[in-house]
PDB file of N, CA and C in Angstrom:
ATOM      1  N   UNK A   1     -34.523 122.653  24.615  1.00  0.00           N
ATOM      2  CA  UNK A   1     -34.881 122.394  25.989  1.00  0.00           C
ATOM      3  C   UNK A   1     -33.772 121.566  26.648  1.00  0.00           C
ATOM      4  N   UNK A   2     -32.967 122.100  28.224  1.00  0.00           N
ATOM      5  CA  UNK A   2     -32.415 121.173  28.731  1.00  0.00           C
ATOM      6  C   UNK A   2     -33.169 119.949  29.500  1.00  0.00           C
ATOM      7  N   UNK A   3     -32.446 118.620  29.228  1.00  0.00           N
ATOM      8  CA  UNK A   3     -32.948 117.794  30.202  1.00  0.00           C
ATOM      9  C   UNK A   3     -32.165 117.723  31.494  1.00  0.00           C
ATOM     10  N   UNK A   4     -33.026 117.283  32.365  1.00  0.00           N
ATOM     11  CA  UNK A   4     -32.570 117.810  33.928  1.00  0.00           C
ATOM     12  C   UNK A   4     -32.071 116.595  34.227  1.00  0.00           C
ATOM     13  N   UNK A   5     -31.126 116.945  35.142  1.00  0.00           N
ATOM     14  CA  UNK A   5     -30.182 115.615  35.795  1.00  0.00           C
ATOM     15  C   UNK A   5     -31.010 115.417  37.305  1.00  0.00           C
ATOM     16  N   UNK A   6     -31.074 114.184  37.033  1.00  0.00           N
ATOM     17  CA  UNK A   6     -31.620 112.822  38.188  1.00  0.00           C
ATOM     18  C   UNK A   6     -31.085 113.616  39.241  1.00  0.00           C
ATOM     19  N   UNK A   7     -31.423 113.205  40.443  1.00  0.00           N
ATOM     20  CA  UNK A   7     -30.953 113.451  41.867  1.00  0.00           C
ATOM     21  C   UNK A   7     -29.829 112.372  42.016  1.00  0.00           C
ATOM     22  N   UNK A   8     -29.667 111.301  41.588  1.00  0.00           N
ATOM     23  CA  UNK A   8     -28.637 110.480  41.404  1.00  0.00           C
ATOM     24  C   UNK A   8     -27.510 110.853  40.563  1.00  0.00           C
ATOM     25  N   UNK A   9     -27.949 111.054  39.368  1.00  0.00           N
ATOM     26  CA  UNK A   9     -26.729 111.882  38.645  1.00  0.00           C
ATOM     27  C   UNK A   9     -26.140 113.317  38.966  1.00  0.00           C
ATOM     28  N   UNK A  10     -26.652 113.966  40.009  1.00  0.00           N
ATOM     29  CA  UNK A  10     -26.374 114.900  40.787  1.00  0.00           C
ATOM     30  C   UNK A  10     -25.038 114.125  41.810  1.00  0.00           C
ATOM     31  N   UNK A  11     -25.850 113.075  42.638  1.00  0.00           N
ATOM     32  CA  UNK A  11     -24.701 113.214  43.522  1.00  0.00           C
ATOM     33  C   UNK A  11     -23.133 112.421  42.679  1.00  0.00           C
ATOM     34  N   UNK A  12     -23.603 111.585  42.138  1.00  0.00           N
ATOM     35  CA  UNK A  12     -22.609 111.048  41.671  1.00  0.00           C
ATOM     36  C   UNK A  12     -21.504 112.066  40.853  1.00  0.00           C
ATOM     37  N   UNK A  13     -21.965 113.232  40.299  1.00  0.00           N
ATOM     38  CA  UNK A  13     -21.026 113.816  39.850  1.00  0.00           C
ATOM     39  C   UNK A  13     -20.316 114.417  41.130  1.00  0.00           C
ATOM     40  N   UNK A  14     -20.945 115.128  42.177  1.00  0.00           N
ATOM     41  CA  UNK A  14     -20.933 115.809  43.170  1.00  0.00           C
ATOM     42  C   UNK A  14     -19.569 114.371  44.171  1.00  0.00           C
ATOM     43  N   UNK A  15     -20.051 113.361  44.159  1.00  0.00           N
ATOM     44  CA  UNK A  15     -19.347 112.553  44.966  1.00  0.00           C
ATOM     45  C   UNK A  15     -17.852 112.248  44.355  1.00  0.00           C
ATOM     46  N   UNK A  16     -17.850 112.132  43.338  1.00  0.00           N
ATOM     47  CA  UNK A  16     -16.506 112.759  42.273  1.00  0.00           C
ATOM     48  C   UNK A  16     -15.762 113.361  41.984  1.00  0.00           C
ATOM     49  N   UNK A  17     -16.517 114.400  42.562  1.00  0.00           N
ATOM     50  CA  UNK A  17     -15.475 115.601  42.387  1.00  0.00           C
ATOM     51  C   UNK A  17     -14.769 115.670  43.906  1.00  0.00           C
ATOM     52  N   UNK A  18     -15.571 115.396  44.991  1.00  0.00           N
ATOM     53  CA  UNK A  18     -15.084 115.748  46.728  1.00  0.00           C
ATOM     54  C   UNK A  18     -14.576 113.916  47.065  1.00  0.00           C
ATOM     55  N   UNK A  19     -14.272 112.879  46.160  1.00  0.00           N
ATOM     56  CA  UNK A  19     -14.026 111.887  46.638  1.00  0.00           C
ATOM     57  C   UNK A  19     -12.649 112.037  47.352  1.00  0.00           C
ATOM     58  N   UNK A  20     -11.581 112.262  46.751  1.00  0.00           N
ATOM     59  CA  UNK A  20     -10.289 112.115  46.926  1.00  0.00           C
ATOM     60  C   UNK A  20      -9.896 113.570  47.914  1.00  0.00           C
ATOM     61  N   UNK A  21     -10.785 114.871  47.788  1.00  0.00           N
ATOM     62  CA  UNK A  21     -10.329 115.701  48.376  1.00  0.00           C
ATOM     63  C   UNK A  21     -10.612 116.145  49.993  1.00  0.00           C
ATOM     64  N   UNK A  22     -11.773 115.030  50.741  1.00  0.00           N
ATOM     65  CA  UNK A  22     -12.056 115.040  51.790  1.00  0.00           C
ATOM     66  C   UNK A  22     -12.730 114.193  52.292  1.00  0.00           C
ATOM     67  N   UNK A  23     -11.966 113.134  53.001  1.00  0.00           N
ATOM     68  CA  UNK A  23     -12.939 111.885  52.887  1.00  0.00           C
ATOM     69  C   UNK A  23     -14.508 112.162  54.166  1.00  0.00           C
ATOM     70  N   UNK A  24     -13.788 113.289  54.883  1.00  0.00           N
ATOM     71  CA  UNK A  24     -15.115 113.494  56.023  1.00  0.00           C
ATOM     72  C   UNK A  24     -15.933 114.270  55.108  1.00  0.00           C
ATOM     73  N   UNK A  25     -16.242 115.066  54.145  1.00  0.00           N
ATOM     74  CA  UNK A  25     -16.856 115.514  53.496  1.00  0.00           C
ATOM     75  C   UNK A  25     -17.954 114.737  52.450  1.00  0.00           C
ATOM     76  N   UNK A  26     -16.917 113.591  52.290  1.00  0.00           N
ATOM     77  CA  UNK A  26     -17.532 113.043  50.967  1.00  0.00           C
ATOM     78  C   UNK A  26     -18.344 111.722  52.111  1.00  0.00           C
ATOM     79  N   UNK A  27     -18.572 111.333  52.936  1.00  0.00           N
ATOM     80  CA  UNK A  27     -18.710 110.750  54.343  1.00  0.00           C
ATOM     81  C   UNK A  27     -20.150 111.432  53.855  1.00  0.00           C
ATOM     82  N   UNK A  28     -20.294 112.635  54.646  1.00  0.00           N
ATOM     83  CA  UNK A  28     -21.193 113.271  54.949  1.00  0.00           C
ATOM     84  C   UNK A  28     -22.796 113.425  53.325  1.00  0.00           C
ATOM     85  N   UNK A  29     -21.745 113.698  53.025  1.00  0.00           N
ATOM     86  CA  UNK A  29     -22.870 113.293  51.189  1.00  0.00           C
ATOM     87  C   UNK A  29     -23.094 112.480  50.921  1.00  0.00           C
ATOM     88  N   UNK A  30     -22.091 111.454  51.253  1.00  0.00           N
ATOM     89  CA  UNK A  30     -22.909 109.726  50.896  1.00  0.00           C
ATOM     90  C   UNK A  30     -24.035 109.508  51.561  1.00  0.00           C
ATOM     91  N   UNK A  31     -24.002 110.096  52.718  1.00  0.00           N
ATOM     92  CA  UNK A  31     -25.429 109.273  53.572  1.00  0.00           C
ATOM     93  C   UNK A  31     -26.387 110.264  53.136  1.00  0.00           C
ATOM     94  N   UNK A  32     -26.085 111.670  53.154  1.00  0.00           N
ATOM     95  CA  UNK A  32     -27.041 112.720  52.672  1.00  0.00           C
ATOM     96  C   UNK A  32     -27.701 111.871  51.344  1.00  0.00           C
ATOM     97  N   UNK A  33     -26.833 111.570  50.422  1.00  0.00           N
ATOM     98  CA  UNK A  33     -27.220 110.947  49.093  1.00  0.00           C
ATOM     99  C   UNK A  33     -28.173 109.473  49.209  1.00  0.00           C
ATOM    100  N   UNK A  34     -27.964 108.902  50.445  1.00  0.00           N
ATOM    101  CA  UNK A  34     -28.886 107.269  50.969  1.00  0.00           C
ATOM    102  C   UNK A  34     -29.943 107.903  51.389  1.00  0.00           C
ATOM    103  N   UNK A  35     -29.880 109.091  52.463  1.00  0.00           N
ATOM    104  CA  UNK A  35     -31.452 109.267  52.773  1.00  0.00           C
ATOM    105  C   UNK A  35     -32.069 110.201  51.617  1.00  0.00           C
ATOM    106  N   UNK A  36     -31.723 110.579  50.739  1.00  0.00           N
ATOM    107  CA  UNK A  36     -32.562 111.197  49.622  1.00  0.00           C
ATOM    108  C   UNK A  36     -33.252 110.731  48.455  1.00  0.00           C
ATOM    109  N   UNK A  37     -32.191 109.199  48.528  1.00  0.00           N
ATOM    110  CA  UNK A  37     -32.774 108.557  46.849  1.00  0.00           C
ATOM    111  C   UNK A  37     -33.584 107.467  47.398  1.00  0.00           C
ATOM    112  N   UNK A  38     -34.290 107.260  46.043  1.00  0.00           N
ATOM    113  CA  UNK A  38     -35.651 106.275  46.458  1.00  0.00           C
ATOM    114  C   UNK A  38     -34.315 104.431  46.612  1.00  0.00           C
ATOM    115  N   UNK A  39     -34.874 103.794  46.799  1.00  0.00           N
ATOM    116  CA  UNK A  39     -34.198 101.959  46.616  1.00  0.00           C
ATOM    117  C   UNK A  39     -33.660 101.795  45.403  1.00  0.00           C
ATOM    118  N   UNK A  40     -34.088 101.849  44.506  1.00  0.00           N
ATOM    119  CA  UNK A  40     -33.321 101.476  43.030  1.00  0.00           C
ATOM    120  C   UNK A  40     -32.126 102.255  42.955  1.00  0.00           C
ATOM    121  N   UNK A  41     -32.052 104.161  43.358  1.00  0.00           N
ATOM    122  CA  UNK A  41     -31.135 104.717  42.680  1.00  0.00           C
ATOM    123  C   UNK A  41     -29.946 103.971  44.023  1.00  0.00           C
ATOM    124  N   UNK A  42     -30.477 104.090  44.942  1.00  0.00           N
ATOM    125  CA  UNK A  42     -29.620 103.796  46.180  1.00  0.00           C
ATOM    126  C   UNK A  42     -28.469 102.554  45.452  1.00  0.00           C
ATOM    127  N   UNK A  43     -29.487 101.226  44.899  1.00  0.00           N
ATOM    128  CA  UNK A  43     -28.406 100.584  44.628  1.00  0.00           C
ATOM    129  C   UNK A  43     -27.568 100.801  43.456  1.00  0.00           C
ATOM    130  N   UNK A  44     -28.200 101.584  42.546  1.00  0.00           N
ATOM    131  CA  UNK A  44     -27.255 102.405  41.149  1.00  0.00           C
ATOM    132  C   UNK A  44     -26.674 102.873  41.739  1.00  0.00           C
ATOM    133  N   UNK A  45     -26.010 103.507  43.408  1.00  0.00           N
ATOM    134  CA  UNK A  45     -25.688 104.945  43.793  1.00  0.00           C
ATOM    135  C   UNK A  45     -24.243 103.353  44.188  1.00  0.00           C
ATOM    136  N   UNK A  46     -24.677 102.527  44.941  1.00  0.00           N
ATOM    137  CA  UNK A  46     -24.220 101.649  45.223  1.00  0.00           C
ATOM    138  C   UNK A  46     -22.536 101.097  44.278  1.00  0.00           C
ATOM    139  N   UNK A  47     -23.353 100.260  43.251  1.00  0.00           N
ATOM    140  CA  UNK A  47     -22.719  99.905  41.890  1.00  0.00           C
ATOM    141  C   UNK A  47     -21.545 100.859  41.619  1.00  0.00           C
ATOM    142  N   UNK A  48     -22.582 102.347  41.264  1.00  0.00           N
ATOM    143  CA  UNK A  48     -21.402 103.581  40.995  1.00  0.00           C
ATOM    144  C   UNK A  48     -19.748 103.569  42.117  1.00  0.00           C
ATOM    145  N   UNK A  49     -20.524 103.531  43.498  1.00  0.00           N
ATOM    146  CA  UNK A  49     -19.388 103.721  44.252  1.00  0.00           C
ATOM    147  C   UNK A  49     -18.539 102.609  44.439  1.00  0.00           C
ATOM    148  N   UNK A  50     -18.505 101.195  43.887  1.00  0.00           N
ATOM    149  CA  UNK A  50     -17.824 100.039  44.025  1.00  0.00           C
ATOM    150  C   UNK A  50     -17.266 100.420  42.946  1.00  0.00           C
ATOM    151  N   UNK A  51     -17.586 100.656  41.347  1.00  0.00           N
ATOM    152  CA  UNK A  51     -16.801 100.836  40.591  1.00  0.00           C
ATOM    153  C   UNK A  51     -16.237 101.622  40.751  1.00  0.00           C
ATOM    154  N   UNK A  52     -16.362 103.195  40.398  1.00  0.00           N
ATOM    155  CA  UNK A  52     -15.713 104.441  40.598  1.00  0.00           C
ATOM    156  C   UNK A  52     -15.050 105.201  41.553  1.00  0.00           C
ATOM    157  N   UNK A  53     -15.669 104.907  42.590  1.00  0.00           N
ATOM    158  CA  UNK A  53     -14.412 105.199  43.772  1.00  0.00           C
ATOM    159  C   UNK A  53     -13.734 104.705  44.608  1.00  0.00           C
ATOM    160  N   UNK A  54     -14.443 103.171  45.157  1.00  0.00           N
ATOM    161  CA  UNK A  54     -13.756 103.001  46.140  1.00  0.00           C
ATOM    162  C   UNK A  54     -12.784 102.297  45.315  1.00  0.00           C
ATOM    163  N   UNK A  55     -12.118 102.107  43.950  1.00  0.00           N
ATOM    164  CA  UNK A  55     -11.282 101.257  43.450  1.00  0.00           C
ATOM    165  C   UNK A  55      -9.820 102.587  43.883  1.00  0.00           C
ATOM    166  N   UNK A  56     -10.586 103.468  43.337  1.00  0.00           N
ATOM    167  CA  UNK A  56      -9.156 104.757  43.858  1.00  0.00           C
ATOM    168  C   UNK A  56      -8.565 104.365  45.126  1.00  0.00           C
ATOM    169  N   UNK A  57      -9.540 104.447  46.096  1.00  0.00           N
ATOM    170  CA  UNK A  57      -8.663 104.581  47.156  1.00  0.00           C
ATOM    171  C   UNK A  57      -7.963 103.331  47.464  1.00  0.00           C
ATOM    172  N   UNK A  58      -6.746 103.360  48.303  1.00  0.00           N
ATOM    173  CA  UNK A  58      -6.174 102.218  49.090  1.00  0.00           C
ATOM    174  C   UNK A  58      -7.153 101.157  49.872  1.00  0.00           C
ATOM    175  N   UNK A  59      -6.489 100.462  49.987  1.00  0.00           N
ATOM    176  CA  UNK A  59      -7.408  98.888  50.758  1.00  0.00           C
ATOM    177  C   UNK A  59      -7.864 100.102  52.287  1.00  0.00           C
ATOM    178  N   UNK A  60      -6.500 100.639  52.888  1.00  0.00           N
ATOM    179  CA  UNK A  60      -7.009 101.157  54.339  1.00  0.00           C
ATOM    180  C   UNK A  60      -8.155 102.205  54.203  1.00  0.00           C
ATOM    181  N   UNK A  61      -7.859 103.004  53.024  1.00  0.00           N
ATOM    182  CA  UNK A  61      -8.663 104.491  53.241  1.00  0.00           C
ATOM    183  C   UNK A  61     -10.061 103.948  52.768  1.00  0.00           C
ATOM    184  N   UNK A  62     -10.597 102.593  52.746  1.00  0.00           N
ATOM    185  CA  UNK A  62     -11.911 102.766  51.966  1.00  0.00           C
ATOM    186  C   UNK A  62     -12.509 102.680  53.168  1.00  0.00           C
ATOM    187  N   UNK A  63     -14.114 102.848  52.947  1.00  0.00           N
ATOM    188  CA  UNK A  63     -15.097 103.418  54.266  1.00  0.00           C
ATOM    189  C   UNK A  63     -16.188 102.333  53.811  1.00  0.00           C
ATOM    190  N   UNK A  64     -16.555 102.234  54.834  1.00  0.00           N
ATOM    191  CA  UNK A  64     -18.513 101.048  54.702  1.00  0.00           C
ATOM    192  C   UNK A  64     -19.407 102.563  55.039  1.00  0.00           C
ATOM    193  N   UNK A  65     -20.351 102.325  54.092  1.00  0.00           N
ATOM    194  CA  UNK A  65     -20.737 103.112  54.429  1.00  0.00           C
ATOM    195  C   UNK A  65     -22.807 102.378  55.071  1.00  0.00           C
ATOM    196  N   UNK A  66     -22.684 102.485  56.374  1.00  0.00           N
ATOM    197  CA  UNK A  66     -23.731 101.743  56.777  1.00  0.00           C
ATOM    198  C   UNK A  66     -25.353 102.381  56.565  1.00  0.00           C
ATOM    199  N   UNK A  67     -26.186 101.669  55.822  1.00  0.00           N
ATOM    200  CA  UNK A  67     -27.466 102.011  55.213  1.00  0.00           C
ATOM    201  C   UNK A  67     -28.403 101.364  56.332  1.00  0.00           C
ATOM    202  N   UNK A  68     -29.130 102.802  56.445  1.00  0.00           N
ATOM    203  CA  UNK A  68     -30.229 101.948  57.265  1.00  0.00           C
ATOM    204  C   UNK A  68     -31.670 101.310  56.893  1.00  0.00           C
ATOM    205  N   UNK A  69     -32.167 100.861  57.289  1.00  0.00           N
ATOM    206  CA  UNK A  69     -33.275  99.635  56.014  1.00  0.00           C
ATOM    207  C   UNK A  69     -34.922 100.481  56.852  1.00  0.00           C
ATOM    208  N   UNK A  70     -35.600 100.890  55.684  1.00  0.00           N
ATOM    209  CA  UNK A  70     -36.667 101.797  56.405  1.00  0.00           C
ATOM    210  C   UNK A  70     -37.940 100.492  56.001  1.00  0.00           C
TER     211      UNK A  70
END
């Protein structure tokens, strides 16, 4: 039997692969990825993107990405 990947471990692979190759793209999935996950994964989704990507990019090219509080 496969086990199924999280909606979090979805985007995070997904945000990985389109990080470096379009930042309006990968823009557009991050927030897609905030309004889909429940609070906890949001801040795992969080964590992930301080470690793993925004260290790639340059000081200029990094993005805030603004969460809205429901």
């Amino acid at each position: 039997m496969r086990s199924q990947k999280t909606l979090l471990d979805y985007y995070q692979e997904l945000l990985d692969k389109i990080s470096l190759a379009d930042a309006r793209v990968f823009r557009k999935e991050l927030r897609k990825a905030f309004r889909r996950l429940v609070p906890e994964e949001r801040e795992q989704l969080k964590q992930w993107f301080r470690s793993a990507c925004v260290c790639k990019l340059p000081q200029e090219e990094r993005i805030t990405v603004p969460v809205r509080r429901s």
